[in-house]
C-alpha atoms as a PDB file:
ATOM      1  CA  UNK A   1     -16.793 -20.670  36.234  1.00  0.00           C
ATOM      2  CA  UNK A   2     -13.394 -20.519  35.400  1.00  0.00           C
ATOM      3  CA  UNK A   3     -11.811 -23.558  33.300  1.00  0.00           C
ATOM      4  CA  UNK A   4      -8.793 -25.159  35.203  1.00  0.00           C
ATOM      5  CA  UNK A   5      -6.413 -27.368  33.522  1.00  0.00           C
ATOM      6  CA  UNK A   6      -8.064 -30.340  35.265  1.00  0.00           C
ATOM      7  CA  UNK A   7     -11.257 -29.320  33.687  1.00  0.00           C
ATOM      8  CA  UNK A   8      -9.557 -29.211  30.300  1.00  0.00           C
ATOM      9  CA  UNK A   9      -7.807 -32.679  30.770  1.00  0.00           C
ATOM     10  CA  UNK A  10     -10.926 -34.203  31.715  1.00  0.00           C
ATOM     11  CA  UNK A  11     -12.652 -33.041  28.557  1.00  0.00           C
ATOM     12  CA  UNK A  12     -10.326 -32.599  26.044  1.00  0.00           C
ATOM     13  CA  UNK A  13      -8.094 -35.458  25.431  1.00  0.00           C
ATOM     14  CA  UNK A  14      -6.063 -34.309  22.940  1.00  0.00           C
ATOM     15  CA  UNK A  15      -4.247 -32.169  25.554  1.00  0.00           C
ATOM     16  CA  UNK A  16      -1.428 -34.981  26.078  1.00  0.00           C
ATOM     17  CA  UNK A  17      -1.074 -35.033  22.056  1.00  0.00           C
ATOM     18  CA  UNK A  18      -0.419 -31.977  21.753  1.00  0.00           C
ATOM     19  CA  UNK A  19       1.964 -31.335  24.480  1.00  0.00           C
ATOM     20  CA  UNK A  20       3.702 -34.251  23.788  1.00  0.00           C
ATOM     21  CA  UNK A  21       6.947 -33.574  22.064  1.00  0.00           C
ATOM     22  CA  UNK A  22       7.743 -30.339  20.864  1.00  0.00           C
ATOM     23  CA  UNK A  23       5.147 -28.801  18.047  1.00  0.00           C
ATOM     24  CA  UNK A  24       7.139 -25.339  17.745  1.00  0.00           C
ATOM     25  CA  UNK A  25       9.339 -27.497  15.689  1.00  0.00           C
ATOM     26  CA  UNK A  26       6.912 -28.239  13.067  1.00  0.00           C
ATOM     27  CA  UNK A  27       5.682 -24.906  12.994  1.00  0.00           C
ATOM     28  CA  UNK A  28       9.131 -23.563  12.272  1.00  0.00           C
ATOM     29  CA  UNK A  29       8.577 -25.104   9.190  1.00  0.00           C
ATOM     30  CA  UNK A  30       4.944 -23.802   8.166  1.00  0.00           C
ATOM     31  CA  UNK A  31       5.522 -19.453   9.038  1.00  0.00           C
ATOM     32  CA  UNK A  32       6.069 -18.927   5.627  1.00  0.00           C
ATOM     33  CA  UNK A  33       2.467 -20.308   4.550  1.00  0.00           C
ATOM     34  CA  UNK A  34       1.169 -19.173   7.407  1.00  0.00           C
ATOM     35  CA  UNK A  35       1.977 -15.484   6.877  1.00  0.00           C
ATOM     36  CA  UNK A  36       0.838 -16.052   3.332  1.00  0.00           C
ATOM     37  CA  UNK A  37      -2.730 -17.050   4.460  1.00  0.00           C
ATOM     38  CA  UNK A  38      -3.065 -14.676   6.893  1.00  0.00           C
ATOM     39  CA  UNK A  39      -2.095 -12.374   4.437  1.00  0.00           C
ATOM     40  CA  UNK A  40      -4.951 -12.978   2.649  1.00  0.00           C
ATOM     41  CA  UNK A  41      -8.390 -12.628   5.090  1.00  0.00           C
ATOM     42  CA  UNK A  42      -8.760  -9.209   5.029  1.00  0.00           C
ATOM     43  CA  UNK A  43      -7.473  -8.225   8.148  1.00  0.00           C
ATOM     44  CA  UNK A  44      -7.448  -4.119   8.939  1.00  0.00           C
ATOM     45  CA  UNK A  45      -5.465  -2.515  11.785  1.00  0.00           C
ATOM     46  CA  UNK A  46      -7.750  -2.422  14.888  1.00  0.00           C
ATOM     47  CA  UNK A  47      -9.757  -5.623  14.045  1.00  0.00           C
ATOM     48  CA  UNK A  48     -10.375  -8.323  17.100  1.00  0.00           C
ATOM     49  CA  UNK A  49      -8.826 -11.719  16.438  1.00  0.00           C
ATOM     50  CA  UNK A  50      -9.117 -15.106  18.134  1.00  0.00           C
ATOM     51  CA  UNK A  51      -6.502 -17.283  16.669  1.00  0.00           C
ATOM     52  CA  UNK A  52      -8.109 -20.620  17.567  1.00  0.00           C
ATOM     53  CA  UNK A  53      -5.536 -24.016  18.731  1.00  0.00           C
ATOM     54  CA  UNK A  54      -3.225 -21.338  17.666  1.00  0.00           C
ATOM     55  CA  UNK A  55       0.203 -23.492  18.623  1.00  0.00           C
ATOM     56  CA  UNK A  56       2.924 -21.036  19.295  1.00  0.00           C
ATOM     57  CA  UNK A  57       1.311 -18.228  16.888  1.00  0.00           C
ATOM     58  CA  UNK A  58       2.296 -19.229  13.100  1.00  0.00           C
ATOM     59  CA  UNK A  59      -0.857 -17.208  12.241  1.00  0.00           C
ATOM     60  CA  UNK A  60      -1.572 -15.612  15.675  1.00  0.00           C
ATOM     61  CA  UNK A  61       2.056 -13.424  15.326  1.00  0.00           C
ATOM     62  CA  UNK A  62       1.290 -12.280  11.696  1.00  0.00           C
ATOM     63  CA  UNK A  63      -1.856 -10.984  12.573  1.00  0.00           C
ATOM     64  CA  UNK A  64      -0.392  -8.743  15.035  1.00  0.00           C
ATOM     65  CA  UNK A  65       1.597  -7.477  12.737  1.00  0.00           C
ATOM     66  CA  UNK A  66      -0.747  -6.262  10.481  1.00  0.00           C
ATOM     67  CA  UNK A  67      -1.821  -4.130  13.957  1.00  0.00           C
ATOM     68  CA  UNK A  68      -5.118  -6.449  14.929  1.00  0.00           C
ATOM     69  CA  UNK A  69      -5.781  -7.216  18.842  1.00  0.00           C
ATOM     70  CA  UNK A  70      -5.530 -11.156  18.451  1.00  0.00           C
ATOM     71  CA  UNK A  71      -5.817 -13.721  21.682  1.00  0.00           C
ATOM     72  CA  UNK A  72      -4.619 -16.855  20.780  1.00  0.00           C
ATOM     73  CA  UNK A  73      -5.786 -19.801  22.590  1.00  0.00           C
ATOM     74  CA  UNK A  74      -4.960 -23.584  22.611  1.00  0.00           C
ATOM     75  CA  UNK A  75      -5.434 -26.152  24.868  1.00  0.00           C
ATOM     76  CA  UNK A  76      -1.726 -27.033  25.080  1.00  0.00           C
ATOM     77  CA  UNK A  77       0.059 -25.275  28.064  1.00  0.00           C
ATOM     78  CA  UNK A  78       3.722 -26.093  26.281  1.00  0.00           C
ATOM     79  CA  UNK A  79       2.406 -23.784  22.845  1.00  0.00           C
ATOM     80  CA  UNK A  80       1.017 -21.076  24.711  1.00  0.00           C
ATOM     81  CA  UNK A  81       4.149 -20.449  26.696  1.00  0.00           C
ATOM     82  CA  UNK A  82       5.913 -20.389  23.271  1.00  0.00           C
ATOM     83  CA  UNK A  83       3.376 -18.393  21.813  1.00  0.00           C
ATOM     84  CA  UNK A  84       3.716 -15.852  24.646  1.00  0.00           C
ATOM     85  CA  UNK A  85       7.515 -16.271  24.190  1.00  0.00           C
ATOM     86  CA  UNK A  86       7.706 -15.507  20.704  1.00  0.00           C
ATOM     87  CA  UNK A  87       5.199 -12.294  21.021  1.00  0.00           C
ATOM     88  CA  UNK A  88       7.767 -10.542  23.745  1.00  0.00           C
ATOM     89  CA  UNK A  89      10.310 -11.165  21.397  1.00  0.00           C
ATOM     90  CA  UNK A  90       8.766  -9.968  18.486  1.00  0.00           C
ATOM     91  CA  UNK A  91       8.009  -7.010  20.848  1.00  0.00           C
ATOM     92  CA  UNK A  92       4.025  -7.184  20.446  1.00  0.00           C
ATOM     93  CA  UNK A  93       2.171  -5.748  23.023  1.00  0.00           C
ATOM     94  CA  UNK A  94      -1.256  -6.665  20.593  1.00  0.00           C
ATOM     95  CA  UNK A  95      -1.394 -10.372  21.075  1.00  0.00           C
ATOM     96  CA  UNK A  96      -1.719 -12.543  23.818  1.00  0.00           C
ATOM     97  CA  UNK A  97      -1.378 -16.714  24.332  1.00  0.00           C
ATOM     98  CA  UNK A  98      -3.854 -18.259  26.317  1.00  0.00           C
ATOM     99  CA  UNK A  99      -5.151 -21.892  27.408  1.00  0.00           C
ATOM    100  CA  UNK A 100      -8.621 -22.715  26.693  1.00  0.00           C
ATOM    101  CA  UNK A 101     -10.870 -25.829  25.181  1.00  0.00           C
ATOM    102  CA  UNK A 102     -11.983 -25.172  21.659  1.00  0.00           C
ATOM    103  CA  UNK A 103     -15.465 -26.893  22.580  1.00  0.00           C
ATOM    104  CA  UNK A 104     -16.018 -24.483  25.641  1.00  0.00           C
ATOM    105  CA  UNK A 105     -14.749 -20.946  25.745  1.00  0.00           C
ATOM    106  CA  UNK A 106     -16.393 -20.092  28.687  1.00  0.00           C
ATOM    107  CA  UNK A 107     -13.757 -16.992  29.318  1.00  0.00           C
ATOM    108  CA  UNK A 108     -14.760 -15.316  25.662  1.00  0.00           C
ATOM    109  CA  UNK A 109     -17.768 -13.316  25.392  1.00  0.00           C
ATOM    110  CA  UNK A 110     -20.238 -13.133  22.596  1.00  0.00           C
ATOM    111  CA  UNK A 111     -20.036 -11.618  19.384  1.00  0.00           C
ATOM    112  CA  UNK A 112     -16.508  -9.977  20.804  1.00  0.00           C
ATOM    113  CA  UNK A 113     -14.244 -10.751  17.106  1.00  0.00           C
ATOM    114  CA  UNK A 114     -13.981  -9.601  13.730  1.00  0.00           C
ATOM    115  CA  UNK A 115     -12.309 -12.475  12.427  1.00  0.00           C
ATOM    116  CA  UNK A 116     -12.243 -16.530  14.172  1.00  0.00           C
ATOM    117  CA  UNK A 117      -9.236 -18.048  12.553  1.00  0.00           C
ATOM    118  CA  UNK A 118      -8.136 -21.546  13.046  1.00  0.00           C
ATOM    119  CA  UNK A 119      -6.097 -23.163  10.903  1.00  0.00           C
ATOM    120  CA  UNK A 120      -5.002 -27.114  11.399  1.00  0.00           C
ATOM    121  CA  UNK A 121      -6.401 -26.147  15.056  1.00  0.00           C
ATOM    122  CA  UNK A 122     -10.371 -26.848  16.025  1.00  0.00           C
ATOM    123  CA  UNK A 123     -10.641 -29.924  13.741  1.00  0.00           C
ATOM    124  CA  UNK A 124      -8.696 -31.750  16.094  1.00  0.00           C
ATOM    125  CA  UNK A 125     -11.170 -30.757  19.038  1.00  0.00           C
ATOM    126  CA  UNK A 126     -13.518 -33.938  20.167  1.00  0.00           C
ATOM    127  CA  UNK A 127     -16.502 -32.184  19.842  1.00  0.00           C
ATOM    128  CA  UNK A 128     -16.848 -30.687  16.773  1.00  0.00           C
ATOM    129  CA  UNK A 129     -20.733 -29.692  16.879  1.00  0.00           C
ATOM    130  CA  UNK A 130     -19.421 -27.470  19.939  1.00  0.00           C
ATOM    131  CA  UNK A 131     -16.921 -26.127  18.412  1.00  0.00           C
ATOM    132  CA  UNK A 132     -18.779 -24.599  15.756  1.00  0.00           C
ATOM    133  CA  UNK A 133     -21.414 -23.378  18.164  1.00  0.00           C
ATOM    134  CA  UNK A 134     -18.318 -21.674  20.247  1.00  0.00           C
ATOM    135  CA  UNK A 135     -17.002 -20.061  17.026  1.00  0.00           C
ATOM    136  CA  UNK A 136     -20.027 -18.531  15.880  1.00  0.00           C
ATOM    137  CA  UNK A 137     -21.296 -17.499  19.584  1.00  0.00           C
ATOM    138  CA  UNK A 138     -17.759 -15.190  19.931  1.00  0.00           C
ATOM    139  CA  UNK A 139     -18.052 -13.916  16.143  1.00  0.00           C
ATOM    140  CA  UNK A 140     -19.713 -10.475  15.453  1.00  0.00           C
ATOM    141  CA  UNK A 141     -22.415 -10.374  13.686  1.00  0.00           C
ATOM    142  CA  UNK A 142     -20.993  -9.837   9.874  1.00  0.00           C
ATOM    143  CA  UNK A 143     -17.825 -10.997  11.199  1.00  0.00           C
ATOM    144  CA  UNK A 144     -16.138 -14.082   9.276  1.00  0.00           C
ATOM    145  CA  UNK A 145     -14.463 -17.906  10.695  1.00  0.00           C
ATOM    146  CA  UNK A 146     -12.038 -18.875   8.677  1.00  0.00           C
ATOM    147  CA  UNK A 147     -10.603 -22.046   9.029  1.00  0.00           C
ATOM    148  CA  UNK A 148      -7.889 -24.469   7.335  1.00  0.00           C
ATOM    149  CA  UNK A 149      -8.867 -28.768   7.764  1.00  0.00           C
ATOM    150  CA  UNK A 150      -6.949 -31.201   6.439  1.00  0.00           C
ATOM    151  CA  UNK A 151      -8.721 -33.522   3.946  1.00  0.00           C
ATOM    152  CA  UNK A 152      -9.300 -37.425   4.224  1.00  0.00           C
ATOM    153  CA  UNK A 153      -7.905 -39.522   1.580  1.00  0.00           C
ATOM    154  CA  UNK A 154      -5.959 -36.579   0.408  1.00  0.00           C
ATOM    155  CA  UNK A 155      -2.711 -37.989  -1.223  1.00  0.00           C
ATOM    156  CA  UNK A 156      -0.815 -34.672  -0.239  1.00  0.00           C
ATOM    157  CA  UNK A 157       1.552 -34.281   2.951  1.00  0.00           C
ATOM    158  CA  UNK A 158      -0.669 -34.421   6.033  1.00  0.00           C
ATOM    159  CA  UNK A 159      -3.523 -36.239   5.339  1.00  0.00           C
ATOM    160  CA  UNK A 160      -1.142 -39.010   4.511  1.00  0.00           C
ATOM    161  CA  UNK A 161       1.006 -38.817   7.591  1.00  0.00           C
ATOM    162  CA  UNK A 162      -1.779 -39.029   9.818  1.00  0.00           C
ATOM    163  CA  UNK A 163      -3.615 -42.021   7.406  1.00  0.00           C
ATOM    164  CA  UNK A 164      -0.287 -44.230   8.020  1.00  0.00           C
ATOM    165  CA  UNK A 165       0.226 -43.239  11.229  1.00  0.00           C
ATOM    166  CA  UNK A 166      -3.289 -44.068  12.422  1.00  0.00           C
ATOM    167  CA  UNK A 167      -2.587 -47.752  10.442  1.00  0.00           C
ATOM    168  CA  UNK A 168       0.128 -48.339  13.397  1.00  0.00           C
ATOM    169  CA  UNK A 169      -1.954 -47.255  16.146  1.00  0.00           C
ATOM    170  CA  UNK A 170      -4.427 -48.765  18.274  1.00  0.00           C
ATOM    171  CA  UNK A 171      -8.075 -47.787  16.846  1.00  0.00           C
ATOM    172  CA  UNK A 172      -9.507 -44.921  18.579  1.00  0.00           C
ATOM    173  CA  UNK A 173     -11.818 -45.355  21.455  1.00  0.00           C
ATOM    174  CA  UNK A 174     -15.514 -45.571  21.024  1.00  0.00           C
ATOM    175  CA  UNK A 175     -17.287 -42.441  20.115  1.00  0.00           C
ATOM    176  CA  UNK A 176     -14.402 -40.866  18.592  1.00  0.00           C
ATOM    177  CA  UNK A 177     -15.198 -38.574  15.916  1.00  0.00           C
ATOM    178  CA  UNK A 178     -12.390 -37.817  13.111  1.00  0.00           C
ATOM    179  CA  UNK A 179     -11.059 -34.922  12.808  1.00  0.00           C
ATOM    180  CA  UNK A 180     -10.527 -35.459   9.148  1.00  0.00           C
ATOM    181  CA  UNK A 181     -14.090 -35.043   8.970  1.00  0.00           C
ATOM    182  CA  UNK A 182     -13.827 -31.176   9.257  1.00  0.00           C
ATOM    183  CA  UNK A 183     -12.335 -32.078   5.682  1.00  0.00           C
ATOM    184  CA  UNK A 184     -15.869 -32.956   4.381  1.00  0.00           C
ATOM    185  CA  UNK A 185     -17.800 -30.148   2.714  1.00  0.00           C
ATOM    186  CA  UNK A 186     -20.656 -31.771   4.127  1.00  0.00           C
ATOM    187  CA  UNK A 187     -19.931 -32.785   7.890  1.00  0.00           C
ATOM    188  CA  UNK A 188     -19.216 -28.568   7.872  1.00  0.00           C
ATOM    189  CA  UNK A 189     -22.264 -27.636   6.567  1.00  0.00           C
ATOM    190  CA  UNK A 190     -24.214 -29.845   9.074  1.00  0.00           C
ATOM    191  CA  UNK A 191     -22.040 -28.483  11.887  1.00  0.00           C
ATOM    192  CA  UNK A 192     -22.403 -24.533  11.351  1.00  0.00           C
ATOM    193  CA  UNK A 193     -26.044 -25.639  10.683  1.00  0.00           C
ATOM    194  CA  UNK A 194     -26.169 -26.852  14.228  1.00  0.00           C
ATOM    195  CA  UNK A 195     -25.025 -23.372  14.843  1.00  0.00           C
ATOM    196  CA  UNK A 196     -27.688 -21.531  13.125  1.00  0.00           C
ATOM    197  CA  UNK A 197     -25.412 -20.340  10.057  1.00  0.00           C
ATOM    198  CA  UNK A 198     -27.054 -21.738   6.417  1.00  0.00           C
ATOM    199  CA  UNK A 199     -25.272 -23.117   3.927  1.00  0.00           C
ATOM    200  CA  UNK A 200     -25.118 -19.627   1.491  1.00  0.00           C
ATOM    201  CA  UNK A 201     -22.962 -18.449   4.431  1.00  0.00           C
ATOM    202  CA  UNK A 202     -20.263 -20.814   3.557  1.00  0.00           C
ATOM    203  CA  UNK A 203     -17.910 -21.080   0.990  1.00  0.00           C
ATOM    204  CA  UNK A 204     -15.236 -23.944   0.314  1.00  0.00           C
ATOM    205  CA  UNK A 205     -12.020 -23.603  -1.424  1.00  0.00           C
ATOM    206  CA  UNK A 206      -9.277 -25.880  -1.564  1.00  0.00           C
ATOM    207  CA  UNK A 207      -5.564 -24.223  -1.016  1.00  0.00           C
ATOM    208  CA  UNK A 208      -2.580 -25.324  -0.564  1.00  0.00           C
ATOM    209  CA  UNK A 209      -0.014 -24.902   2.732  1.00  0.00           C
ATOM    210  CA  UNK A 210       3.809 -25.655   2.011  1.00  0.00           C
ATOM    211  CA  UNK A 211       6.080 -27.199   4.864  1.00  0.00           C
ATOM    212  CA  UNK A 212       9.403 -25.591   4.347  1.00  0.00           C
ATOM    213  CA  UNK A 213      12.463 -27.592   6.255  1.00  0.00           C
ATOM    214  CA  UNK A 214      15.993 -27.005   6.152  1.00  0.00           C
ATOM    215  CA  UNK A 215      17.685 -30.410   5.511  1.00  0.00           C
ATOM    216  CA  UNK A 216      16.905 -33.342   3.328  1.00  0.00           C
ATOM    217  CA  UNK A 217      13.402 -35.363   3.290  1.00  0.00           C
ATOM    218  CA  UNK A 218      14.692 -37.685   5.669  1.00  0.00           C
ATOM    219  CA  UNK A 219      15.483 -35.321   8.533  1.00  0.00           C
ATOM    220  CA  UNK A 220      12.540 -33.917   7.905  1.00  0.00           C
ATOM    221  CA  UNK A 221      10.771 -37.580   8.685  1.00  0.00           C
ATOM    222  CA  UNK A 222      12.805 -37.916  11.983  1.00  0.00           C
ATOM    223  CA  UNK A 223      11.357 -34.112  12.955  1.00  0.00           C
ATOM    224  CA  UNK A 224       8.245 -35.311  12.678  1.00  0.00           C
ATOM    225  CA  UNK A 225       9.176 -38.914  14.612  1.00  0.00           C
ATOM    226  CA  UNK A 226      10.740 -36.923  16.923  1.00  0.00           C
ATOM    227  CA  UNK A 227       8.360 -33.803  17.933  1.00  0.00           C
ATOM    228  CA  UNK A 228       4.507 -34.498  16.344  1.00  0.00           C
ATOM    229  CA  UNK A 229       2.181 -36.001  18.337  1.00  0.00           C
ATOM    230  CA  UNK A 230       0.468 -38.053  16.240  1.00  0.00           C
ATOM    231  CA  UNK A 231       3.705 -39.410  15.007  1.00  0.00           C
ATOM    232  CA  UNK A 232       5.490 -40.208  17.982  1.00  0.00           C
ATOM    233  CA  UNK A 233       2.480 -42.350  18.883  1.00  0.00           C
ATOM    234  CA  UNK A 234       2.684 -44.425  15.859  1.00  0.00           C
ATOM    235  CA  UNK A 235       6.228 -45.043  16.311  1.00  0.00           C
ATOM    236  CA  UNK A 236       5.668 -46.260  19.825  1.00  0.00           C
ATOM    237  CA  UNK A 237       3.016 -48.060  19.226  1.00  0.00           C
ATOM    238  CA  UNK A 238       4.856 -49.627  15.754  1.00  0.00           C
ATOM    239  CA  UNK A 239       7.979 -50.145  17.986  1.00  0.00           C
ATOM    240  CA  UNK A 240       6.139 -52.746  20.261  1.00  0.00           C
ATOM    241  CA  UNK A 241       4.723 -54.465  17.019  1.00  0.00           C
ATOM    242  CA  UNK A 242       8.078 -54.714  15.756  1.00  0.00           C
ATOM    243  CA  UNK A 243       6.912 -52.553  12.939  1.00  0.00           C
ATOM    244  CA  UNK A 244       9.121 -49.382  13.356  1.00  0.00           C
ATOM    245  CA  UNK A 245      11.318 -50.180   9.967  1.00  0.00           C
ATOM    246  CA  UNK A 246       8.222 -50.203   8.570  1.00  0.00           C
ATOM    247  CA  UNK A 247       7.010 -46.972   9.387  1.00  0.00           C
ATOM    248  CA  UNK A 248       9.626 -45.132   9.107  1.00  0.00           C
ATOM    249  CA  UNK A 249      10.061 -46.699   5.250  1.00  0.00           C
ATOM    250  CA  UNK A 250       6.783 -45.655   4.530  1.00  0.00           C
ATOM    251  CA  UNK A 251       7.429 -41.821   5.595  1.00  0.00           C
ATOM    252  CA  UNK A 252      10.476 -41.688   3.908  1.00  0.00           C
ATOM    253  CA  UNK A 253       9.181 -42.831   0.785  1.00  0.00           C
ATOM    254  CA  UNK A 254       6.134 -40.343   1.237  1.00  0.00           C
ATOM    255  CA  UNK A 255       8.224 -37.539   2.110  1.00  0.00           C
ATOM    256  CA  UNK A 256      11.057 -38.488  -0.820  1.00  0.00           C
ATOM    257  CA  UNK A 257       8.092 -38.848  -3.205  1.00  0.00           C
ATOM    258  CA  UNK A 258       6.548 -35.188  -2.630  1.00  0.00           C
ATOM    259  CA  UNK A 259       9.136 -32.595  -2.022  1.00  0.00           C
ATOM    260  CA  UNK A 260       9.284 -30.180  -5.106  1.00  0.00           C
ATOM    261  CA  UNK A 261      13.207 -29.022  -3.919  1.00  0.00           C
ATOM    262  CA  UNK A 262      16.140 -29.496  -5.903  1.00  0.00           C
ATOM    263  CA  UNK A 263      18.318 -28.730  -3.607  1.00  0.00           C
ATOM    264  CA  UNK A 264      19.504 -31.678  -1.648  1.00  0.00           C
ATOM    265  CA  UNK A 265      19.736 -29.900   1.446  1.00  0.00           C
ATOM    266  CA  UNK A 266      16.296 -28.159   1.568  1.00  0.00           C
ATOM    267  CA  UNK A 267      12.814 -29.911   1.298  1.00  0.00           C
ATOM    268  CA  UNK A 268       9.772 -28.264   0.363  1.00  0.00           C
ATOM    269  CA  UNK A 269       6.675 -29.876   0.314  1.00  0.00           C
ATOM    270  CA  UNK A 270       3.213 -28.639  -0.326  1.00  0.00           C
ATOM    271  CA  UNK A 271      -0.113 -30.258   1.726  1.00  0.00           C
ATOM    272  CA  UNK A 272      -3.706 -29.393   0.174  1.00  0.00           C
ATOM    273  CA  UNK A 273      -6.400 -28.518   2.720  1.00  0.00           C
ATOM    274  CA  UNK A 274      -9.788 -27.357   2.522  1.00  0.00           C
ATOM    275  CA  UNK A 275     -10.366 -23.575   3.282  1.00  0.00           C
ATOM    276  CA  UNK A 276     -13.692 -23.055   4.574  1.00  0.00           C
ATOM    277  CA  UNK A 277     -15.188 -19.058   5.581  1.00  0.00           C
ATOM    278  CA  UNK A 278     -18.141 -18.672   6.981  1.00  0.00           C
ATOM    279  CA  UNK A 279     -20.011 -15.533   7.329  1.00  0.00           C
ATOM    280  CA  UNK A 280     -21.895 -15.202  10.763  1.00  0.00           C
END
């Protein structure tokens, strides 16, 4: 059976986070890193890709450049047109943008990729026991997942964005699983357990992603207030508490506080996450 949008909606429900403002602004600001990383897996001309909650292709495009067949799916309609966008521009006829549910790829077929890639993407899926099932089921047999999670507690960039952000929100509903947890060395190895991949098969490193933005730390806040998901939220929600000074005084001081620029125009800031690649 085909998934419909409904069908995602119903089951996903970060769909309206992530088509809520404008995300390809963000990513403007991570292609460098992400054509670093990609850079880095191994990735040989011919080799299938699925580029998983891909956004608008900040790893997804470099891929395709390095002549792979990558699909790129994400459950955000918005991203997928920009992915597509960006790909026609580009003039690659090797990658394609498509919606789908990270916990139920019922239009891939096993074992059908060389390489699963998902950086900052799947961890924010609800189910994350399925999403590591999904992962492995479309991965060759030898083939390799790698993904990128942000870490809980981290004091770098993201993790700290979404820790005071989630401070000015409502708490989550009941059964809601974090996706910080894909940040956990040990909530991963239980999950690709689940999956039938041991523990040998997986190796942890902790990297480092740098957010590049033209303009000073403070712009770069109001990007963020403006077009992230996560972060509009907590300014709504702060806004009704009488609590949006507040916020936006803490990101400031969090974004002042880590950029490594010295020019006063430019802000660079790195974000540590934990690398995981498994081998199916």
């Amino acid at each position: 059976m085909q998934t419909t949008a409904s069908t995602i909606k119903a089951i996903n429900p970060n769909k309206a986070l992530w088509e809520k403002g404008d995300f390809t602004k963000l990513a403007q600001t991570m292609r460098e890193s992400g054509t670093a990383l990609v850079s880095q897996l191994g990735i040989e001309k011919g080799d299938h890709i699925l580029d998983l909650g891909c956004g608008d292709g900040t790893t997804a495009i470099p891929a395709a450049k390095l002549g792979a067949h990558v699909r790129g799916v994400d459950i955000a309609e918005n991203l997928v047109a920009a992915g597509n966008q960006r790909a026609k521009q580009e003039g690659l006829a090797n990658v394609t943008f498509e919606q789908g549910d990270a916990c139920e790829l019922e239009a891939l077929a096993d074992s059908t990729f060389d390489h699963v890639v998902t950086i900052f993407g799947a961890m924010f899926a609800p189910r994350p026991v399925d999403v590591a099932k999904e992962m492995v089921r479309v991965t060759k047999p030898g083939g390799q997942i790698v993904m990128g999670n942000w870490i809980p507690g981290d004091p770098t960039l993201v993790a700290q964005i979404l820790r005071i952000s989630s401070s000015y929100t409502p708490p989550p509903p009941e059964g809601f699983v974090s996706p910080m947890l894909w940040g956990v060395e040990s909530h991963v190895s239980e999950r690709f357990a689940a999956a039938g991949i041991p523990s040998e098969n997986i190796i942890f490193l902790r990297d480092t992603y740098t957010f590049n933005f033209t303009g000073t730390p403070k712009e770069f806040v109001n990007l963020f207030k403006t077009y992230y998901g996560p972060t509009m939220n907590a300014f709504e929600a702060a806004e009704k508490n009488g609590k949006a000074y507040e916020l936006q005084n803490e990101l400031e001081n969090l974004f002042l506080s880590q950029n490594k620029s010295n020019d006063k125009n430019f802000t660079s800031i790195p974000a540590t996450f934990l690398r995981v690649t498994v081998t199916v």
